[in-house]
Protein backbone atom coordinates (compact mmCIF):
# COMPACT_ATOMS: atom_id res chain seq x y z
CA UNK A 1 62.71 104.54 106.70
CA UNK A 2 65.41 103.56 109.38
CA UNK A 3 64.93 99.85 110.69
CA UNK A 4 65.58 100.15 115.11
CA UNK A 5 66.14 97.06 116.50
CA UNK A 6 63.42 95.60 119.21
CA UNK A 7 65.00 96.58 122.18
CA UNK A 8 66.00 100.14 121.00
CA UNK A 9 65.87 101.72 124.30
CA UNK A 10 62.80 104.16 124.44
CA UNK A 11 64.99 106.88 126.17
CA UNK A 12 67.12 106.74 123.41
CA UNK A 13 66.11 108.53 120.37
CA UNK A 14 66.26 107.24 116.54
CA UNK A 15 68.29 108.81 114.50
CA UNK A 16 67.14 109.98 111.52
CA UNK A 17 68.06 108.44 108.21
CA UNK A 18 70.90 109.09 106.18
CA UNK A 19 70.51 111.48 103.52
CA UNK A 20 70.61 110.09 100.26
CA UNK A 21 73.37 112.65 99.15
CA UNK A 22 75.36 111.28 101.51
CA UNK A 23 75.36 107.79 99.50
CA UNK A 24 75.56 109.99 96.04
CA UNK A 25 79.01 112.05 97.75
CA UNK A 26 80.44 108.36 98.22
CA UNK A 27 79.94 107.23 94.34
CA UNK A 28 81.44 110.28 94.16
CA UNK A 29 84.34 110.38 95.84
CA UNK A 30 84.90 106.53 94.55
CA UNK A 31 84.42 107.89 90.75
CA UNK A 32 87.01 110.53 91.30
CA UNK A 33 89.80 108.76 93.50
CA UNK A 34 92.33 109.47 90.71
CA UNK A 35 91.62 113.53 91.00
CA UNK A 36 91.43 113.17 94.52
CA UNK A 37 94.61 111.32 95.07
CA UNK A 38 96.21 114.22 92.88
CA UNK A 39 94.61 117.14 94.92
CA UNK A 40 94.55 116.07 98.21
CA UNK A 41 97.15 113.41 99.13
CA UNK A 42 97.14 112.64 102.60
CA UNK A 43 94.92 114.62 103.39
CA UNK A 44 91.46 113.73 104.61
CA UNK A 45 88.57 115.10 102.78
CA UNK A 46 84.74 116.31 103.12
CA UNK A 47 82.24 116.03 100.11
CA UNK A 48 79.08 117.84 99.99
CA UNK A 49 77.04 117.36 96.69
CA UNK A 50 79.66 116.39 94.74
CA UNK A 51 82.63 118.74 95.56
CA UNK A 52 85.43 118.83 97.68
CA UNK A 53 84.00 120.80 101.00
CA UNK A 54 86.62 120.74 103.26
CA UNK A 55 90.68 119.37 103.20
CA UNK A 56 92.72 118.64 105.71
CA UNK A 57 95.25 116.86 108.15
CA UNK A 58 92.78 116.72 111.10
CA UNK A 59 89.73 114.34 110.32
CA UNK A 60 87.33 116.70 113.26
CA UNK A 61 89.10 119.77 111.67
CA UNK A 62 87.93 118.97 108.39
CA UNK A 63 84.03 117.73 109.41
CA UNK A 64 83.86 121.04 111.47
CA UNK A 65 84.60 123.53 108.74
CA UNK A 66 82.79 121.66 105.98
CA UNK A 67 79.80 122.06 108.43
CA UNK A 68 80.52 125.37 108.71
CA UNK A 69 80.93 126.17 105.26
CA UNK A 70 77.89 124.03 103.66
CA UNK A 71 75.38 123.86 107.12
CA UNK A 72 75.23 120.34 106.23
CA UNK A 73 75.15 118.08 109.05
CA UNK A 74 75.79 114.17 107.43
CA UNK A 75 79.05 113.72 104.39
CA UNK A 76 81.39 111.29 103.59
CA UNK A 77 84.49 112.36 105.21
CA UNK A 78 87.78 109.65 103.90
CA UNK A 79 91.07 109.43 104.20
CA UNK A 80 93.18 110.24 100.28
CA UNK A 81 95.81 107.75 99.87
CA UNK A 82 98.59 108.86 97.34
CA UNK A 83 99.33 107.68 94.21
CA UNK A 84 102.68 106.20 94.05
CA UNK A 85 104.76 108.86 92.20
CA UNK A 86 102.65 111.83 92.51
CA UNK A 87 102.93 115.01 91.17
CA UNK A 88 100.36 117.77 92.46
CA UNK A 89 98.96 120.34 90.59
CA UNK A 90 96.13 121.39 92.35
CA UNK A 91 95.22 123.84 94.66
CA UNK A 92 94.76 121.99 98.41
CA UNK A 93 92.07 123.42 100.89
């Protein structure tokens, strides 16, 4: 249940609530910073039930083809900082 504020303008309407998945993608992406920073320095990236959806450069880039590719509408999109001294190994999106 979303909590509007009393003078929430009637035109105007609520949105709906954020998915719980949404909240479980963030614990996510928190418990695997280390990966992440490996993978996708840099780079911003989209998480849809607990996997990388979507990498990129472009933060709007990178929410419009994890929409694309899942048909979710709401995920955590954040920015990777690098590790100092990296070294990647992984594939990037």
């Amino acid at each position: 249940m979303r909590i509007v504020p009393r003078d929430w303008p009637m035109e105007v309407p609520v949105p709906p609530p954020i998915p719980k998945r949404y909240f479980d993608d963030e614990w996510w992406i928190s418990e695997h910073m280390h990966d992440l920073q490996q993978c996708y320095p840099d780079r911003w990236v989209a998480v849809v039930n607990g996997e990388v959806a979507a990498a990129g450069e472009v933060p709007a880039d990178v929410e419009r083809l994890a929409e694309e590719k899942t048909g979710e509408r709401e995920f955590p999109v954040w920015f990777i900082q690098p590790e100092s001294g990296y070294h990647s190994h992984c594939r990037v999106l």
